[in-house]
C-alpha atoms as a PDB file:
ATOM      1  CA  UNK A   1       0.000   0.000   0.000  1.00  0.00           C
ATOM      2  CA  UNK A   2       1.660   3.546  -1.156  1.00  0.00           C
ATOM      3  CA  UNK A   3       2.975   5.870   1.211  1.00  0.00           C
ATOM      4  CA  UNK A   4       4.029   9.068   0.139  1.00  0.00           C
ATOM      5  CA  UNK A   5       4.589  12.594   1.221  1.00  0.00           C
ATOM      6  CA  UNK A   6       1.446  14.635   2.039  1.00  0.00           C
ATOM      7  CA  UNK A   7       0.499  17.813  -0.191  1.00  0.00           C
ATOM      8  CA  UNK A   8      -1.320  20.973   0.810  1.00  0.00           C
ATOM      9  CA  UNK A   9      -4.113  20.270  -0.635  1.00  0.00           C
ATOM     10  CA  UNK A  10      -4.405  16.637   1.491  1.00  0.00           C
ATOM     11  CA  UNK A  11      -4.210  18.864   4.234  1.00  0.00           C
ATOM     12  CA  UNK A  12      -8.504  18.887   4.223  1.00  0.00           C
ATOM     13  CA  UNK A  13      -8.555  15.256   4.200  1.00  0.00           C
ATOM     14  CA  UNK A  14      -5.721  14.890   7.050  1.00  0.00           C
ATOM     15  CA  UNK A  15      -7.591  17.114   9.620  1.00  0.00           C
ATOM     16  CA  UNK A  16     -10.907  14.771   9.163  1.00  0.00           C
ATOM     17  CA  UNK A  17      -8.906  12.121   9.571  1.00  0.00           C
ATOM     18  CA  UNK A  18      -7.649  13.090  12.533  1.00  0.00           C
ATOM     19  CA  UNK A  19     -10.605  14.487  14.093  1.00  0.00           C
ATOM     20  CA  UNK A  20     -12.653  11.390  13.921  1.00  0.00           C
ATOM     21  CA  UNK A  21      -9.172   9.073  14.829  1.00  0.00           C
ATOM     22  CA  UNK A  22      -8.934  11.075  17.955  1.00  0.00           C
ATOM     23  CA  UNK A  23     -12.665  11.507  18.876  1.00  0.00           C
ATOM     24  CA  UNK A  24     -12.654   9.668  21.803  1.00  0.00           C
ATOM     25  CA  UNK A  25      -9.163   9.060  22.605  1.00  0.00           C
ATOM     26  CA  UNK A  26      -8.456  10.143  26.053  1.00  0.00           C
ATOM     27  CA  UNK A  27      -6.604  13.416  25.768  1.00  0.00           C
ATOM     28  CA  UNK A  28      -7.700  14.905  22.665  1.00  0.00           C
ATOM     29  CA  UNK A  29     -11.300  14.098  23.086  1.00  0.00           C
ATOM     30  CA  UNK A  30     -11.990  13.443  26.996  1.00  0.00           C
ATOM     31  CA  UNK A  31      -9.442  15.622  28.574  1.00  0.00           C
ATOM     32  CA  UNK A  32      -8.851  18.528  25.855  1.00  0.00           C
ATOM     33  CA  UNK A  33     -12.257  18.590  24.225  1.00  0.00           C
ATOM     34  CA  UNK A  34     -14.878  17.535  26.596  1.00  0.00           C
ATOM     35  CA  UNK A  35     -17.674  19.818  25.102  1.00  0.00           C
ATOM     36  CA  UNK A  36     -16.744  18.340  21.478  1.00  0.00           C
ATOM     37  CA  UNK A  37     -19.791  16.954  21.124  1.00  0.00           C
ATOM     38  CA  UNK A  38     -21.739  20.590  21.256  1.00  0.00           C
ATOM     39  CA  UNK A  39     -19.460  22.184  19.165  1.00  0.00           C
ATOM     40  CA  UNK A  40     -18.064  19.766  16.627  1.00  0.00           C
ATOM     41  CA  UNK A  41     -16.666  22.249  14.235  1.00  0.00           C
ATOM     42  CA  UNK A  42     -14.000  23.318  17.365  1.00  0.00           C
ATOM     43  CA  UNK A  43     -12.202  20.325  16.955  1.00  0.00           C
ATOM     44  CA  UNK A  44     -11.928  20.199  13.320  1.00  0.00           C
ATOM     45  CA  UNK A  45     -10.514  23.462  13.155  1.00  0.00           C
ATOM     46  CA  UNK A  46      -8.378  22.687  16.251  1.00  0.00           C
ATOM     47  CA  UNK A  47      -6.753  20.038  13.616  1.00  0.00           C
ATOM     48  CA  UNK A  48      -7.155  21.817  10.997  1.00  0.00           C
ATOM     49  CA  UNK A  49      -4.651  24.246  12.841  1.00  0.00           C
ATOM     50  CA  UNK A  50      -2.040  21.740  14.144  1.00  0.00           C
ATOM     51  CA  UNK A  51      -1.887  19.861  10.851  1.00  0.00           C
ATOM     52  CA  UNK A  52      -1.150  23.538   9.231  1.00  0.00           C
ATOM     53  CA  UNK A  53       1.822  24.198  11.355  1.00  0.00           C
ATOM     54  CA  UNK A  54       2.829  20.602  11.125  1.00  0.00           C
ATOM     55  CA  UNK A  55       3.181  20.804   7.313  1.00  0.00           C
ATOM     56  CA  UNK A  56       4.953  23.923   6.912  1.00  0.00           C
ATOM     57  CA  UNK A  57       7.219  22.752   9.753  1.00  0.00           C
ATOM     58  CA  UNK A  58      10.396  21.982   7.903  1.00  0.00           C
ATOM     59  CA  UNK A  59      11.740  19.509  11.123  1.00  0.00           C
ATOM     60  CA  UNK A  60       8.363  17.525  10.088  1.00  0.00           C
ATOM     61  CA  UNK A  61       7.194  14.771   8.008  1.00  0.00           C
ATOM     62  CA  UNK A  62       3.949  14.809   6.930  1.00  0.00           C
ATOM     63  CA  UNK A  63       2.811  11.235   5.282  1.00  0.00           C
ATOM     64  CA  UNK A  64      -0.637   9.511   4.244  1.00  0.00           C
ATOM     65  CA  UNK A  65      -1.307   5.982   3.140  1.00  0.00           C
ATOM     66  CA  UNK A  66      -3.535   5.886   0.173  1.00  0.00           C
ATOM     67  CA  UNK A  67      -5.408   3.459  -1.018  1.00  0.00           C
ATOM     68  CA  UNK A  68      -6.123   1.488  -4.635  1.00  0.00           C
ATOM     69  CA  UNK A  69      -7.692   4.237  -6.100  1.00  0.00           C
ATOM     70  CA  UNK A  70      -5.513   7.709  -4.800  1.00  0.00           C
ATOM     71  CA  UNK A  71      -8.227   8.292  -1.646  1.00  0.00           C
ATOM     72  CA  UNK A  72      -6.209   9.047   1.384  1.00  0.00           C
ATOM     73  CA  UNK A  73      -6.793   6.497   4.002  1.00  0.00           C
ATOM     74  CA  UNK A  74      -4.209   7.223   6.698  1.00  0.00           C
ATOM     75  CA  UNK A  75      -1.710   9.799   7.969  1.00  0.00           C
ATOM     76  CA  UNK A  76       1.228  10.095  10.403  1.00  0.00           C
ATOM     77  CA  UNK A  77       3.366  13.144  11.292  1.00  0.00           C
ATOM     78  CA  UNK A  78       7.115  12.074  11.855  1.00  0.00           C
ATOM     79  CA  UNK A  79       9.099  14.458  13.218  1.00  0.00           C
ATOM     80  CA  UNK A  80      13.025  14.780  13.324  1.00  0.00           C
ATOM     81  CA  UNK A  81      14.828  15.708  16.500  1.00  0.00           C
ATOM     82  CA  UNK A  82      17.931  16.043  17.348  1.00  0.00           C
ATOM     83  CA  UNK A  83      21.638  17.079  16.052  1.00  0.00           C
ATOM     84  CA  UNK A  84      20.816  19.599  13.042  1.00  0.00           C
ATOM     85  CA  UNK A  85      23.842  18.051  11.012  1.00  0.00           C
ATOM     86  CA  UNK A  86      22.088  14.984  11.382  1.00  0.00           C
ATOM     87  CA  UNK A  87      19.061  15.855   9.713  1.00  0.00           C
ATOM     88  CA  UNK A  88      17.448  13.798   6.491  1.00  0.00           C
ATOM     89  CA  UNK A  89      16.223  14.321   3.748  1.00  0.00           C
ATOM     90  CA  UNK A  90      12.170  16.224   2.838  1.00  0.00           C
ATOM     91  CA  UNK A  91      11.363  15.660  -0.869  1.00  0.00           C
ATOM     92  CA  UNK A  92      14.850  16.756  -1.548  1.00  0.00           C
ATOM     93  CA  UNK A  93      15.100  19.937   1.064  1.00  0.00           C
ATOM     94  CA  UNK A  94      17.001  20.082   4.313  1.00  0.00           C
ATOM     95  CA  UNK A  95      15.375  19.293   7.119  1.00  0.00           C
ATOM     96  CA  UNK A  96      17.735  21.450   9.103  1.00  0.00           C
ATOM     97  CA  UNK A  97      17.514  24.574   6.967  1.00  0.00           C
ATOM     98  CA  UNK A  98      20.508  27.335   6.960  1.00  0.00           C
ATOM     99  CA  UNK A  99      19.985  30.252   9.111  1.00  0.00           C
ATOM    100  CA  UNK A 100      19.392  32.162   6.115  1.00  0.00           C
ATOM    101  CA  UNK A 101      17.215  30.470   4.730  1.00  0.00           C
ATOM    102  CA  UNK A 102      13.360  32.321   3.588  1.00  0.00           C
ATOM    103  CA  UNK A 103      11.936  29.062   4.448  1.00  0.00           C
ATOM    104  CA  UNK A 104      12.498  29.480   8.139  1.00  0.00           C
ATOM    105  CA  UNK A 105       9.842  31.682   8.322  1.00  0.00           C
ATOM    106  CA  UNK A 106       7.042  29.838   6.785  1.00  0.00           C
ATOM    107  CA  UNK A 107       6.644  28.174   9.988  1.00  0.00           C
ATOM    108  CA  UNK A 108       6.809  31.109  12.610  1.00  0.00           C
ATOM    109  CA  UNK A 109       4.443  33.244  10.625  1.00  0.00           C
ATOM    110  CA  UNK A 110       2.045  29.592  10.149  1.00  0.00           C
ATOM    111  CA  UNK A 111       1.807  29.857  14.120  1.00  0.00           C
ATOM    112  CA  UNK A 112       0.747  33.649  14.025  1.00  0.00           C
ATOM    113  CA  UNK A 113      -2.238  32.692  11.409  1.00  0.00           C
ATOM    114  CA  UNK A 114      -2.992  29.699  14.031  1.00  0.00           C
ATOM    115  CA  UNK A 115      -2.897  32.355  16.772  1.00  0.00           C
ATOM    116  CA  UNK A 116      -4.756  34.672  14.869  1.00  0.00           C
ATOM    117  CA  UNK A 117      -7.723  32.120  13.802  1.00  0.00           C
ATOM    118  CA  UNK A 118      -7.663  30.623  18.021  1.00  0.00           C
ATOM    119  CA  UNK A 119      -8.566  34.816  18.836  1.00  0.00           C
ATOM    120  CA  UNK A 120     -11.077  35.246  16.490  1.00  0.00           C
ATOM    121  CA  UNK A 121     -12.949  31.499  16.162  1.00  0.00           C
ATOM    122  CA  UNK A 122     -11.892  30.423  20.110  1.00  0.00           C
ATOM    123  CA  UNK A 123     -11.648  26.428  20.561  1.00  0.00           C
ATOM    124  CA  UNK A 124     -15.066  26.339  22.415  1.00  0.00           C
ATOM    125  CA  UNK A 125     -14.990  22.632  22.536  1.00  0.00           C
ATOM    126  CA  UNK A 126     -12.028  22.758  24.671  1.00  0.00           C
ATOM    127  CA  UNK A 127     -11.176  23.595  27.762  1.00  0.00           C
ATOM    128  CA  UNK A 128      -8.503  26.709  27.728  1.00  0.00           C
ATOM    129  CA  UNK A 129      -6.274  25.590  30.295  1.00  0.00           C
ATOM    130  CA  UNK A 130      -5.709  22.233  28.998  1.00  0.00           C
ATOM    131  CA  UNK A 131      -4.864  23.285  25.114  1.00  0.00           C
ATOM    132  CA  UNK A 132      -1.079  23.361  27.018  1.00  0.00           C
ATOM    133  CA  UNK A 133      -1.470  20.805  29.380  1.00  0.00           C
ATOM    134  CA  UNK A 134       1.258  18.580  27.322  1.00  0.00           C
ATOM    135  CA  UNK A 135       3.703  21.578  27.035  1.00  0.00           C
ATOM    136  CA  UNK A 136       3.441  22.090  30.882  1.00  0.00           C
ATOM    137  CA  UNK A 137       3.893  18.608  31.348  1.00  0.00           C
ATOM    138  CA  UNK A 138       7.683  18.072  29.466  1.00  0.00           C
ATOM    139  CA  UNK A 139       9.484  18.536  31.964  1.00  0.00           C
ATOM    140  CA  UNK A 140       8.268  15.823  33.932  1.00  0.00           C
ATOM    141  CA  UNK A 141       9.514  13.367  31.269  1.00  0.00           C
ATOM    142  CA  UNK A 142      11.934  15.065  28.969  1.00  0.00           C
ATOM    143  CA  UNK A 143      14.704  14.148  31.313  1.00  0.00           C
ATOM    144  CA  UNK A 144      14.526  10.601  30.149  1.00  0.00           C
ATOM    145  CA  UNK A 145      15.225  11.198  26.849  1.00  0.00           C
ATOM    146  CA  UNK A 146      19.333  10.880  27.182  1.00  0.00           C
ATOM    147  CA  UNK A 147      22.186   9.860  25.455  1.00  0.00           C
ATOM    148  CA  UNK A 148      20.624   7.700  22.080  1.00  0.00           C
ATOM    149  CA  UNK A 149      17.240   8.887  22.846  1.00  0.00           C
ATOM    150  CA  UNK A 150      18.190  12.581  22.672  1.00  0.00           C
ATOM    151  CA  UNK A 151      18.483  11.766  18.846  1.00  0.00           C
ATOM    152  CA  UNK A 152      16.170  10.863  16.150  1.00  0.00           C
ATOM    153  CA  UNK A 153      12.497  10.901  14.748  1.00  0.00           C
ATOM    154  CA  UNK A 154       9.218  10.879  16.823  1.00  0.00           C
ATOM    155  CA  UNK A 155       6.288   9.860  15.853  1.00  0.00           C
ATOM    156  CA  UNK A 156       3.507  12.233  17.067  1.00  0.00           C
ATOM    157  CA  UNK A 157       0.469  11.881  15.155  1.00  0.00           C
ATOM    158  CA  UNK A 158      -0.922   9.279  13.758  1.00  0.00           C
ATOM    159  CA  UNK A 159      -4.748   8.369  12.633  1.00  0.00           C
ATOM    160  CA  UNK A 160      -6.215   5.946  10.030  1.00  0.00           C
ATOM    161  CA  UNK A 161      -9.816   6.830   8.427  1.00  0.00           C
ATOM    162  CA  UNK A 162     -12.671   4.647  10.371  1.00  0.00           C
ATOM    163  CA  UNK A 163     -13.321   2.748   6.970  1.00  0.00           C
ATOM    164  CA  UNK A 164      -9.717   1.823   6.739  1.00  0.00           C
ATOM    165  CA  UNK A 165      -8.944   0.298  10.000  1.00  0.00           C
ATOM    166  CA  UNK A 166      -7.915  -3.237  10.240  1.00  0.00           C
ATOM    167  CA  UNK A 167      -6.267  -3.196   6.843  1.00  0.00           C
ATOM    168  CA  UNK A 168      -2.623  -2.523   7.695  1.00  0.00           C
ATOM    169  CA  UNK A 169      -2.273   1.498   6.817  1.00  0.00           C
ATOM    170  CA  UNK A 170      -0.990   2.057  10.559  1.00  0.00           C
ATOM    171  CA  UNK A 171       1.618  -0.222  10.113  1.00  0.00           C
ATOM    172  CA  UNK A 172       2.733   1.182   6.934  1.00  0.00           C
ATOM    173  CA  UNK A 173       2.982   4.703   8.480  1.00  0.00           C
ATOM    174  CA  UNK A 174       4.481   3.561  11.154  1.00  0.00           C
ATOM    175  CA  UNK A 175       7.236   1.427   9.440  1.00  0.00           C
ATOM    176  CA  UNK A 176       7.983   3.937   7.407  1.00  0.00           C
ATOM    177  CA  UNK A 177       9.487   6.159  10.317  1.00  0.00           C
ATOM    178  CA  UNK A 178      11.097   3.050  11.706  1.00  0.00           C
ATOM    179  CA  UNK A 179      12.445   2.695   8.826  1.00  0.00           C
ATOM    180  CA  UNK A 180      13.772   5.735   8.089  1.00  0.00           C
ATOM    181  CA  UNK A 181      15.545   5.587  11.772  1.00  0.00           C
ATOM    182  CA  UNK A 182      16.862   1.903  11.167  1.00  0.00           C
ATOM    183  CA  UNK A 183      19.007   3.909   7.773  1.00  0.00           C
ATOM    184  CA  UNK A 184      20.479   6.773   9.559  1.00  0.00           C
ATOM    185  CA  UNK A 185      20.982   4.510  12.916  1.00  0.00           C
ATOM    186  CA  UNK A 186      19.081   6.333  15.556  1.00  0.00           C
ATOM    187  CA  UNK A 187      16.040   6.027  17.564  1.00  0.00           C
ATOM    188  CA  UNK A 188      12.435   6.515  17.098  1.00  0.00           C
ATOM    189  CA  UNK A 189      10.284   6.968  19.527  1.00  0.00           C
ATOM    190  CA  UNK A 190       6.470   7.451  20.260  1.00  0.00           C
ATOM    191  CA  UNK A 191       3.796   8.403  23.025  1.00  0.00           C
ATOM    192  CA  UNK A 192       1.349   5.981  23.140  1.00  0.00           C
ATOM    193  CA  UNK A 193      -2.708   6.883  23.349  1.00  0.00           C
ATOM    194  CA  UNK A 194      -4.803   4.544  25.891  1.00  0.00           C
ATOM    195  CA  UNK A 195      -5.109   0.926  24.402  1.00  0.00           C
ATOM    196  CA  UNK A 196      -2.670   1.564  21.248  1.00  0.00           C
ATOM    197  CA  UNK A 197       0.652   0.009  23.094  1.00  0.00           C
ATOM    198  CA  UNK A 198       0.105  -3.389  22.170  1.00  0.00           C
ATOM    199  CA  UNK A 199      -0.503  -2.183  18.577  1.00  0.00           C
ATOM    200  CA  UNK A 200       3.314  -0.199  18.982  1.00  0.00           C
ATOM    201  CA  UNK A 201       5.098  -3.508  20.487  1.00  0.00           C
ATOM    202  CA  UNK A 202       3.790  -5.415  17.235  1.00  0.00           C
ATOM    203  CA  UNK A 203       5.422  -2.264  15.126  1.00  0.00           C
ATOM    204  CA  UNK A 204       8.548  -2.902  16.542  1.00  0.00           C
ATOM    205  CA  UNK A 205       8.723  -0.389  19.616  1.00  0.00           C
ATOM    206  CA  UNK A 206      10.516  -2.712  21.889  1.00  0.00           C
ATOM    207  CA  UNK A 207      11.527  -0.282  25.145  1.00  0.00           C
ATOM    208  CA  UNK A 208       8.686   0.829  27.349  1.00  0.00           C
ATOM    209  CA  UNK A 209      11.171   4.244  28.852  1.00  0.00           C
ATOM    210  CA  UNK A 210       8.286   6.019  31.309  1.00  0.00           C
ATOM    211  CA  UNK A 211       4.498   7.789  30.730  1.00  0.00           C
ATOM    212  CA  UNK A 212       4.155  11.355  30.641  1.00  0.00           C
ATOM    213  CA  UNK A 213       1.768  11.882  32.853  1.00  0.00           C
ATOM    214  CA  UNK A 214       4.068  10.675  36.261  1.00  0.00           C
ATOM    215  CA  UNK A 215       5.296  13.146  39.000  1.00  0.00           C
ATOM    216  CA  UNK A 216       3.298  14.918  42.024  1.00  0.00           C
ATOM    217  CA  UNK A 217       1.492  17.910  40.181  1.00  0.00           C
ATOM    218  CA  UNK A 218       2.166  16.898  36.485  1.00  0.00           C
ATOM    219  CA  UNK A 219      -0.709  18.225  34.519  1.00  0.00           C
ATOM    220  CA  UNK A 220      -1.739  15.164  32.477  1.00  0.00           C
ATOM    221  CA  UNK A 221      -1.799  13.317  35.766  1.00  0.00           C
ATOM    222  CA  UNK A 222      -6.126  12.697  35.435  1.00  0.00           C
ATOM    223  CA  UNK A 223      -5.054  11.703  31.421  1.00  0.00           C
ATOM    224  CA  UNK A 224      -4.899   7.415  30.324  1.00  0.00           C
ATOM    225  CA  UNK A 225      -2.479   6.432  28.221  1.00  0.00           C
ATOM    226  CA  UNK A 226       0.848   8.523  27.292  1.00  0.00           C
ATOM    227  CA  UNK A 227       3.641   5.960  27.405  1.00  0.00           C
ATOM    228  CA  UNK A 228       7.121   6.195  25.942  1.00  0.00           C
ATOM    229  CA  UNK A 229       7.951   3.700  24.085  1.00  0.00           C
ATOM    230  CA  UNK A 230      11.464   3.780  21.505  1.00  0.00           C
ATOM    231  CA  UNK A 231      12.560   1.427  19.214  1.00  0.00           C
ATOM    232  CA  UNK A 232      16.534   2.031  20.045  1.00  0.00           C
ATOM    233  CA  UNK A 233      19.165   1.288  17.332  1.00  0.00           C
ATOM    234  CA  UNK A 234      21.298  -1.979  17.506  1.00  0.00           C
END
């Protein structure tokens, strides 16, 4: 099944995508969004907005699965972390840019729309205070990632279209990432949702490191899921 680099205009598709993968997942929909149901249209453009900033983000990978006939099916941001000379490869542009370059500021001035758009159309399917619950919440597990960890791509989104689950397109997005960590010999990593770790051990993430929402006070404490898990290289 094809995997291939997302365009803008898949962008549409992606944020559906992800909006109905992450309905009911327990941070996204429970935690973030309880009052999704009311106002549906929040949450869509709450994706629509973080799959924006995700594209134009040159440290990201943006990638959908697609199926016999072209129709997106899938999609999976990988992102690159780490060392700046170690950087890959994006449809033949460096992920680490030069300071120079015009391209660095495609991104900054993406989150200024996003900013822009949360001011005038507010996120009322959210709750405010949590929109930066996972920001507040690093440092109680960014001390863990040390030494080969500290180094190499991390997959943070991932969601497969209702009609296409059970037909391998996870896998595929997923493998591709893996795979692209098994070339350069580094690490990938991932943060788990509620009930999708046995679905990562099958993909090959073999070291359960911690779960984000540990430590007295941590934000994300009330939150299910949110393991680390890393496939380390050998």
């Amino acid at each position: 099944m094809p995997i291939r680099y997302a365009t803008h205009r898949d962008l549409d598709a992606i944020s559906h995508i992800f909006t109905a993968a992450f309905w009911d997942e327990d941070y996204s929909g429970r935690f973030v969004h309880p009052y999704r149901e009311q106002y549906p249209d929040s949450v869509l453009h709450y994706w629509r907005r973080k799959v924006r900033a995700a594209f134009w983000d040159y440290r990201n990978c943006l990638i959908v699965s697609v199926d016999q006939d072209g129709r997106i099916t899938g999609a999976a941001e990988w992102g690159r972390v780490g060392r700046p000379s170690a950087l890959g490869l994006k449809m033949g542009l460096g992920l680490g840019l030069s300071w120079w370059d015009p391209r660095r500021l495609v991104a900054p001035l993406v989150k200024v729309w996003n900013r822009i758009e949360e001011w005038m159309w507010p996120n009322r399917a959210a709750v405010p205070d949590r929109l930066d619950a996972s920001s507040r919440a690093a440092p109680f597990f960014t001390r863990h990632l040390v030494g080969v960890r500290s180094d190499g791509w991390k997959l943070s989104t991932l969601g497969v279209h209702p009609d296409g689950h059970g037909k391998g397109y996870g896998r595929e997005l997923v493998r591709w990432g893996l795979q692209k960590a098994q070339d350069e010999g580094i690490s990938a990593g991932v943060i788990t949702s509620d009930g999708s770790e046995q679905f990562y051990r099958k993909c090959g993430f073999d070291v359960e490191l911690c779960k984000i929402t540990e430590g007295e006070n941590n934000p994300l404490s009330e939150v299910k899921g949110g393991v680390i898990f890393f496939k380390d290289p050998h």
